[in-house]
Protein backbone atom coordinates (compact mmCIF):
# COMPACT_ATOMS: atom_id res chain seq x y z
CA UNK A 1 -6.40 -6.99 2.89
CA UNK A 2 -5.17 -3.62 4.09
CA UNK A 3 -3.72 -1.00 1.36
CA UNK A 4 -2.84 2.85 1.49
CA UNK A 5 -5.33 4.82 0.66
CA UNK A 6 -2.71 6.98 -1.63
CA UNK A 7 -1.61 4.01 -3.31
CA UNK A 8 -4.96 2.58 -4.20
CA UNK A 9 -5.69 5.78 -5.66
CA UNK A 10 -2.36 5.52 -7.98
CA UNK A 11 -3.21 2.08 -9.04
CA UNK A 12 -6.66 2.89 -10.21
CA UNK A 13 -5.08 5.91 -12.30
CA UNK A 14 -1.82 4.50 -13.74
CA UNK A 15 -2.19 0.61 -14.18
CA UNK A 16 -4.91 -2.11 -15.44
CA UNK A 17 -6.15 -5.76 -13.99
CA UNK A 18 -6.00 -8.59 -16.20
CA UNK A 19 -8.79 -11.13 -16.48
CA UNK A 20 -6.46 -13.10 -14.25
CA UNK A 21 -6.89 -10.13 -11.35
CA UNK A 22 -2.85 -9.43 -11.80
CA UNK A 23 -2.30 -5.21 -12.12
CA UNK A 24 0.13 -3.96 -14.59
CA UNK A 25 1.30 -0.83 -15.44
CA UNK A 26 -0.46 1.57 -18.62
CA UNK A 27 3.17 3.47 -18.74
CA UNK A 28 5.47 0.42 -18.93
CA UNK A 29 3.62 -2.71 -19.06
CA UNK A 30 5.35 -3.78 -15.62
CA UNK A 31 3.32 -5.92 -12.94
CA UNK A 32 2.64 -4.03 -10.29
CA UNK A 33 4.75 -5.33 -7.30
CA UNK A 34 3.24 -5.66 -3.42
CA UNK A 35 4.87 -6.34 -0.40
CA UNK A 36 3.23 -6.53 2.79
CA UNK A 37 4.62 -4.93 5.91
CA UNK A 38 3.05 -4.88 9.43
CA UNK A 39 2.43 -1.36 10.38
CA UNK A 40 1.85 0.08 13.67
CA UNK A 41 -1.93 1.62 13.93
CA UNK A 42 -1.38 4.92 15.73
CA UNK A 43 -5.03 5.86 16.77
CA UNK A 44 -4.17 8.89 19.42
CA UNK A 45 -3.32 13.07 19.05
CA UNK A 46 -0.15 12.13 20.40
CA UNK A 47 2.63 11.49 17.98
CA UNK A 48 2.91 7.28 18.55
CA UNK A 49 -0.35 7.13 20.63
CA UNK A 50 -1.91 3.85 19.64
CA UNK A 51 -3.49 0.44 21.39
CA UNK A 52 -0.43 -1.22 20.13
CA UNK A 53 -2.09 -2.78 16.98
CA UNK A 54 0.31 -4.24 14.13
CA UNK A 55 -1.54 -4.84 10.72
CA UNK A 56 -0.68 -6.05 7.60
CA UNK A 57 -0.78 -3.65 5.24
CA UNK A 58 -0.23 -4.32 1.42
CA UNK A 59 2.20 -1.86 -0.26
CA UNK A 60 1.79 -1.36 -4.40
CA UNK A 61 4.23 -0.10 -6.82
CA UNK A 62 5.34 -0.21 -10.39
CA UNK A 63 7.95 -2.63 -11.17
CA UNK A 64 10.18 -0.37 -13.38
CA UNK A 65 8.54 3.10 -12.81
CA UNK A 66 9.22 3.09 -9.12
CA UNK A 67 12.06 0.57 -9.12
CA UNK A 68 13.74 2.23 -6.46
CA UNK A 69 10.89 2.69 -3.89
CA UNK A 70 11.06 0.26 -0.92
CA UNK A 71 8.28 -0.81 1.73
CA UNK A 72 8.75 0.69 4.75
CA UNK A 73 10.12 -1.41 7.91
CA UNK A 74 8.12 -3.42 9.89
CA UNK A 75 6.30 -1.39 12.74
CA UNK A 76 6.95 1.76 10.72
CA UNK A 77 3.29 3.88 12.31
CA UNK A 78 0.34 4.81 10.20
CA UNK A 79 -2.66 6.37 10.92
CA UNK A 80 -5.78 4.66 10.32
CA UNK A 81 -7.70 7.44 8.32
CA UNK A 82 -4.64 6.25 5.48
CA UNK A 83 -5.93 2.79 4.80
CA UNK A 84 -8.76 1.34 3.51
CA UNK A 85 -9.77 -2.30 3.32
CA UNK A 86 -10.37 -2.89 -1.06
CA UNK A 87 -8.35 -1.54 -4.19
CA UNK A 88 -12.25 -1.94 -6.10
């Protein structure tokens, strides 16, 4: 699985895993949501420059501390240096 680098970084320092591997929030108690949205890999200096790679990428947030906060839309661009490939 693909995640945001960002976002893995949040996770580690706001929420716990159960012995079931589920994350949950220390503030709230809330799961931790994910939804998984293909992203366009931009790889070039040129804004949208890119070999036309989609990947899936795993979005994370709190159920009720970031209630409002949406995935992006499908083929929304990242750059690769943002992801990495494990939340351990």
């Amino acid at each position: 699985m693909t995640f945001i680098k960002s976002e893995v970084a949040w996770l580690k320092e706001h929420a716990r895993r159960d012995e079931d591997g589920a994350w949950w929030c220390k503030t709230t108690n809330a799961r931790i949501r994910t939804a998984t949205v293909g992203r366009s890999i931009h790889t070039g200096i040129f804004p949208g420059a890119g070999n036309g790679e989609v990947r899936q990428v795993v979005h994370l947030a709190c159920e009720k501390c970031d209630a409002k906060k949406r995935p992006p839309s499908y083929g929304t661009p990242i750059v690769e240096d943002e992801l990495t490939e494990s939340v351990e």
